[in-house]
Protein backbone atom coordinates (compact mmCIF):
# COMPACT_ATOMS: atom_id res chain seq x y z
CA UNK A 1 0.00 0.00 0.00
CA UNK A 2 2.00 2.82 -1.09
CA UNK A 3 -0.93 5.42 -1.04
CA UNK A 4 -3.43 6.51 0.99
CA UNK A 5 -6.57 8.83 0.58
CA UNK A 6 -7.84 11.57 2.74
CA UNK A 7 -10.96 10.41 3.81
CA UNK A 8 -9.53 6.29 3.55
CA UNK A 9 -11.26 6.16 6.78
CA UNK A 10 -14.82 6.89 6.01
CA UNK A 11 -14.95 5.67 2.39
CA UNK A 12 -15.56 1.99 0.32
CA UNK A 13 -15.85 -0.64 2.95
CA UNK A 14 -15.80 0.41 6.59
CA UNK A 15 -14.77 -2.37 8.62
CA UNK A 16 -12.19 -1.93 11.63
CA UNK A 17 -10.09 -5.31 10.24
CA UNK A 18 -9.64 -4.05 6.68
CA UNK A 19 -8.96 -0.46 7.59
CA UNK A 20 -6.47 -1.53 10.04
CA UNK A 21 -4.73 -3.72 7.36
CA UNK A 22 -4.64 -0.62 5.11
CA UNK A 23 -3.01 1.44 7.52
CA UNK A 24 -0.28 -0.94 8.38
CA UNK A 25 0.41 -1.64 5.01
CA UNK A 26 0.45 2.44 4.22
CA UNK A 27 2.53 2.97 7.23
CA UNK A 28 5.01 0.14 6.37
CA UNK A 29 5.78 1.53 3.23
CA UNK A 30 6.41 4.85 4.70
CA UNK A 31 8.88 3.27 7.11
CA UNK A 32 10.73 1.71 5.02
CA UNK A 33 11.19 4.66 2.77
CA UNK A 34 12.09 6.55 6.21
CA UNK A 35 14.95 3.88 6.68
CA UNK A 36 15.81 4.83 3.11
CA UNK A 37 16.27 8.45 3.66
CA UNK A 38 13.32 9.23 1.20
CA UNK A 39 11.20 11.69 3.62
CA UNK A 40 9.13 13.06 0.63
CA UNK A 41 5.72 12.69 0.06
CA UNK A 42 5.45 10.69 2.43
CA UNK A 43 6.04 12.92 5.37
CA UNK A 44 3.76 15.73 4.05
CA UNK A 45 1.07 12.65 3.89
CA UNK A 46 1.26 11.75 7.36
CA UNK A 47 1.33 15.88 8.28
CA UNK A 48 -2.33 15.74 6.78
CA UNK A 49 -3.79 12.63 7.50
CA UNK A 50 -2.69 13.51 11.56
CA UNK A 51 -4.47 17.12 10.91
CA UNK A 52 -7.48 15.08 9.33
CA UNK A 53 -8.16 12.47 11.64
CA UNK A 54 -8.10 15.35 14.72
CA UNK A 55 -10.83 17.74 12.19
CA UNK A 56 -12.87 14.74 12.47
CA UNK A 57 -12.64 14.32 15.53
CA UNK A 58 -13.38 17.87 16.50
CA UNK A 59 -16.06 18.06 13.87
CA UNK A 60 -17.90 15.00 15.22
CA UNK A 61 -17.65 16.71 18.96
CA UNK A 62 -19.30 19.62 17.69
CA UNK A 63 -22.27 18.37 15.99
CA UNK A 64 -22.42 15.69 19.55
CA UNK A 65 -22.66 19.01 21.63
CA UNK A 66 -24.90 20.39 19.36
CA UNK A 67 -27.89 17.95 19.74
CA UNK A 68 -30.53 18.56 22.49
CA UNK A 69 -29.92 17.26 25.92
CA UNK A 70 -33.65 16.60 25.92
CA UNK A 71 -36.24 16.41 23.66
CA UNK A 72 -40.12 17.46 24.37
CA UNK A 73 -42.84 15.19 23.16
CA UNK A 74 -43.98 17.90 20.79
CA UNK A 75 -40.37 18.42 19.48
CA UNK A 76 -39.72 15.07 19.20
CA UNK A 77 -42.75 14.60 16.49
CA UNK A 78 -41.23 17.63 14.72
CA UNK A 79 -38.13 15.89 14.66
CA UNK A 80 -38.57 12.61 14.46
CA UNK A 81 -37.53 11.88 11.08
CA UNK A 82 -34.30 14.25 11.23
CA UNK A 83 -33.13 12.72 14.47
CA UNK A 84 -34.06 9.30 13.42
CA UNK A 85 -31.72 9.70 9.86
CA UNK A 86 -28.72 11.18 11.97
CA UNK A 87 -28.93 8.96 14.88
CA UNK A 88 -29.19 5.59 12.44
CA UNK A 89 -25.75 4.91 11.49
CA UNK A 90 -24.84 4.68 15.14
CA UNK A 91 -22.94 1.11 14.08
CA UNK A 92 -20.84 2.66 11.39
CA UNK A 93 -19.85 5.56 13.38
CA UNK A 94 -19.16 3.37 16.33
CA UNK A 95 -16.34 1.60 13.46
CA UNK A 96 -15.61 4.76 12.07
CA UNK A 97 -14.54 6.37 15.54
CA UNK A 98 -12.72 2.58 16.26
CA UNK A 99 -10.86 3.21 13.42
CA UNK A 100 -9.55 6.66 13.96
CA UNK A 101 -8.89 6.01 17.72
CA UNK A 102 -6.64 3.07 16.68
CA UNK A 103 -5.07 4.56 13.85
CA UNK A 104 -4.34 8.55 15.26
CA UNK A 105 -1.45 7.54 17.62
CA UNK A 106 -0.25 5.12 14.96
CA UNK A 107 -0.14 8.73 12.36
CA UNK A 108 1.70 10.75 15.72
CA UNK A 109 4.03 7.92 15.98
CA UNK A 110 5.32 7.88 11.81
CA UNK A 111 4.90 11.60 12.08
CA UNK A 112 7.56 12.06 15.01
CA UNK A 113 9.58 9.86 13.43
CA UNK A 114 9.98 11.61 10.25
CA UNK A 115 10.11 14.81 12.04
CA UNK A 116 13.41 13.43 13.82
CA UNK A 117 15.17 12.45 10.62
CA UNK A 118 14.13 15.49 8.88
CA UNK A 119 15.19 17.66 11.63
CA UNK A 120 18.85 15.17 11.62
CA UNK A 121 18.94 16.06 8.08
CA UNK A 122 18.70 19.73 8.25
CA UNK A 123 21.69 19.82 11.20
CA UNK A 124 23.90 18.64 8.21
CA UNK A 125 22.64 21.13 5.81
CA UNK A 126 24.38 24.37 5.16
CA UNK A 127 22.60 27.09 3.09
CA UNK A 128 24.47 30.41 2.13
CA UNK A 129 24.33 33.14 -0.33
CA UNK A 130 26.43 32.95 -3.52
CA UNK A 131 28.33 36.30 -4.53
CA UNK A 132 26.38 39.28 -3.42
CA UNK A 133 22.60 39.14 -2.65
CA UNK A 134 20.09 41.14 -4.59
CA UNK A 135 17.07 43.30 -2.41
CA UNK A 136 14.78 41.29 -4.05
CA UNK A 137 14.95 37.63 -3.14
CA UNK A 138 11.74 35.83 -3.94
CA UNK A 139 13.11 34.28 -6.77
CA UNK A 140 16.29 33.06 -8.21
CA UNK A 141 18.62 29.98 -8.06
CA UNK A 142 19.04 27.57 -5.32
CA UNK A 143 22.84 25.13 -5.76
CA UNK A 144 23.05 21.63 -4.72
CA UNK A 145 26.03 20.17 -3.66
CA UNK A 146 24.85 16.11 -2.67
CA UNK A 147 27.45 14.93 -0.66
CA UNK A 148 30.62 13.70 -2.84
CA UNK A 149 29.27 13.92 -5.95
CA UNK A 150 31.33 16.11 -8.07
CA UNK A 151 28.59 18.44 -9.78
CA UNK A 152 26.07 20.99 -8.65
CA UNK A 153 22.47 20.74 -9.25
CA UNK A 154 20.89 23.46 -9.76
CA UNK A 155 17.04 24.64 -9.76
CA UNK A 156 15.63 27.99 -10.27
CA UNK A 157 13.21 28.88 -7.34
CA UNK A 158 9.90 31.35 -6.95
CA UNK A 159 8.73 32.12 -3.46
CA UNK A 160 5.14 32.69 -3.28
CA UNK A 161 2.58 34.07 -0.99
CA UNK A 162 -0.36 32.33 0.52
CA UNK A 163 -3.05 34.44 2.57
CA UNK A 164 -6.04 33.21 4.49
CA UNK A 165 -8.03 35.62 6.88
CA UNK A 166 -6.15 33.68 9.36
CA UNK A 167 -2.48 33.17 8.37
CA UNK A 168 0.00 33.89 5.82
CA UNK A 169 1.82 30.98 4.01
CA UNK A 170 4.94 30.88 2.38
CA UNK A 171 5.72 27.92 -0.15
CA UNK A 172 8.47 27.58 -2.74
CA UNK A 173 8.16 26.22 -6.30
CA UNK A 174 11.95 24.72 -7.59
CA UNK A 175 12.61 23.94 -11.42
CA UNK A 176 15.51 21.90 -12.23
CA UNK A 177 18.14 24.00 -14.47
CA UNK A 178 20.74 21.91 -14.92
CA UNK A 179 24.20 20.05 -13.60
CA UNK A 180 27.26 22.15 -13.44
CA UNK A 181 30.56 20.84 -12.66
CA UNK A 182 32.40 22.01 -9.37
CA UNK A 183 36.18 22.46 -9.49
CA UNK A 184 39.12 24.65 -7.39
CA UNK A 185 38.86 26.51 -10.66
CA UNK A 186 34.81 26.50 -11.84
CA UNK A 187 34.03 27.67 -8.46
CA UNK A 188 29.87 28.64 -7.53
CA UNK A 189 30.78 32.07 -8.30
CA UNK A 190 31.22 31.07 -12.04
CA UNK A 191 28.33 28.70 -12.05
CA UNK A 192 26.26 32.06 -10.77
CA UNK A 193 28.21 33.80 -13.85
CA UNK A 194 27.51 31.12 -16.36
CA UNK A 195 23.43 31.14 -15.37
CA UNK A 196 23.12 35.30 -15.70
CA UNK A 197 24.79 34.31 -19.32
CA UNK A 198 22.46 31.75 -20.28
CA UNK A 199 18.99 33.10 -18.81
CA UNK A 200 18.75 36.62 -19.10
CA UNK A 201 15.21 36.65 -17.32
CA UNK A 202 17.28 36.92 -14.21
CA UNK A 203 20.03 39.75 -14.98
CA UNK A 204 20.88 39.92 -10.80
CA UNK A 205 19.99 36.69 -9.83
CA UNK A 206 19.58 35.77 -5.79
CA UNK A 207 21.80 32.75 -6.03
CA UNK A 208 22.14 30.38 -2.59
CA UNK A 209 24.05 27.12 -2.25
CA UNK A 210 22.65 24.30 -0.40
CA UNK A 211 25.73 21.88 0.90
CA UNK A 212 25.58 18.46 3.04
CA UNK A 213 28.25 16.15 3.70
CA UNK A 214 26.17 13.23 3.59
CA UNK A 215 24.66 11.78 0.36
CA UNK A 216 20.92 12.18 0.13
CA UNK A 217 17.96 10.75 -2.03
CA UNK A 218 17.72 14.90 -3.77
CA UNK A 219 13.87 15.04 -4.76
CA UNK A 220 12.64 13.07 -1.95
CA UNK A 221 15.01 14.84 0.37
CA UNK A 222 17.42 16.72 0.13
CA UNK A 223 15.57 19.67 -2.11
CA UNK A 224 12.53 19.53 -0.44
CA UNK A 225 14.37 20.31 2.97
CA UNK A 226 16.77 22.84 1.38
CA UNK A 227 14.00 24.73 -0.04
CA UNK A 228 12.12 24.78 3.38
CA UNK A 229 15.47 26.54 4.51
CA UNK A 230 15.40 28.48 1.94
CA UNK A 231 12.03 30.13 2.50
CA UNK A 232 12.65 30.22 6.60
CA UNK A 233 16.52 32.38 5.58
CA UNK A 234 14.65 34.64 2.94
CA UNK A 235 12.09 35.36 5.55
């Protein structure tokens, strides 16, 4: 099982056995990709299937407090039939709420863990600016240096701007450039040179290098975690 849905919980066949088996399966996979160093999607997944399980949760609590204490005899006729259609799949919620109970700390548990070895990860990572920065620095390129490996990745990044009535979001969108060799002589300073030659959308590029000792899987990991960086330094 190497997906799950959103609402896997509530839809196709709700039975406490099978939905059990699904999650195990689900987080098994995840585990193992854990083990593997491969964080991403996985982590994000378990960020909002944790948030989802505890909406329902709250949701359901709601609508419980909601409902009447007591009902009159004369309300109760008015009633009947919308009390009777919300009241009748007291059986499947009974599963329903069996299977979130059983599966929420199971969610918290893959969710710490991925939190630890991102967290690991990022202690490794260095991030710095590349030649001199530019005032504006919502978008421009972002260097990867993986380990040993002789090149440099590189992606051009935009930073964009997410507003609710409640919050403001920051998310970053990365599109891979190219690989550019590293040398004492083709330093990141020519790299930076060799991109303001080549794309001219970006005359005064903001240019940052991402660098970790340690070898990492780079699209499930290592740029997802360098770009998160990225968007907490530029903030």
């Amino acid at each position: 099982m190497t997906t799950l849905g959103l609402n896997w919980f509530t839809e196709g066949r709700v039975d406490f056995e099978y939905k059990k088996y699904l999650l195990l399966a689900y987080l098994q996979h995840v585990h193992k990709n854990f083990e593997e160093n491969r964080l991403y999607p996985q982590l994000a997944e378990l960020v909002d299937h944790y948030r989802n399980l505890n909406t329902f949760i709250e949701t359901k609590k709601n609508l419980s407090e909601g409902f009447p204490k007591e009902i009159s005899e004369v309300d109760f006729k008015k009633l009947k039939l919308v009390y009777e259609t919300t009241i009748k799949d007291d059986d499947l919620m009974g599963e329903i709420e069996r299977i979130v109970e059983y599966s929420l700390p199971r969610f918290k548990m893959g969710l710490e863990d991925g939190r630890h070895r991102y967290d690991t990860i990022e202690e490794k990572l260095n991030v710095s600016p590349v030649g001199i920065l530019p005032l504006y620095k919502n978008e421009g390129y972002l260097l990867l240096k993986n380990g040993r490996a002789t090149d440099t990745q590189v992606y051009q990044y935009r930073i964009t701007v997410f507003e609710s009535t409640e919050e403001r979001f920051r998310g970053i969108h990365t599109e891979f450039v190219g690989t550019y060799p590293h040398s004492l002589v083709y330093t990141y300073e020519n790299i930076k040179k060799e991109l303001v030659k080549e794309y001219k959308q970006l005359p005064n590029p903001a240019t940052y290098l991402a660098e970790c000792d340690v070898q990492y899987p780079i699209q499930e990991t290592l740029l997802p975690i360098a770009g998160r960086y990225l968007v907490r330094l530029i903030d």
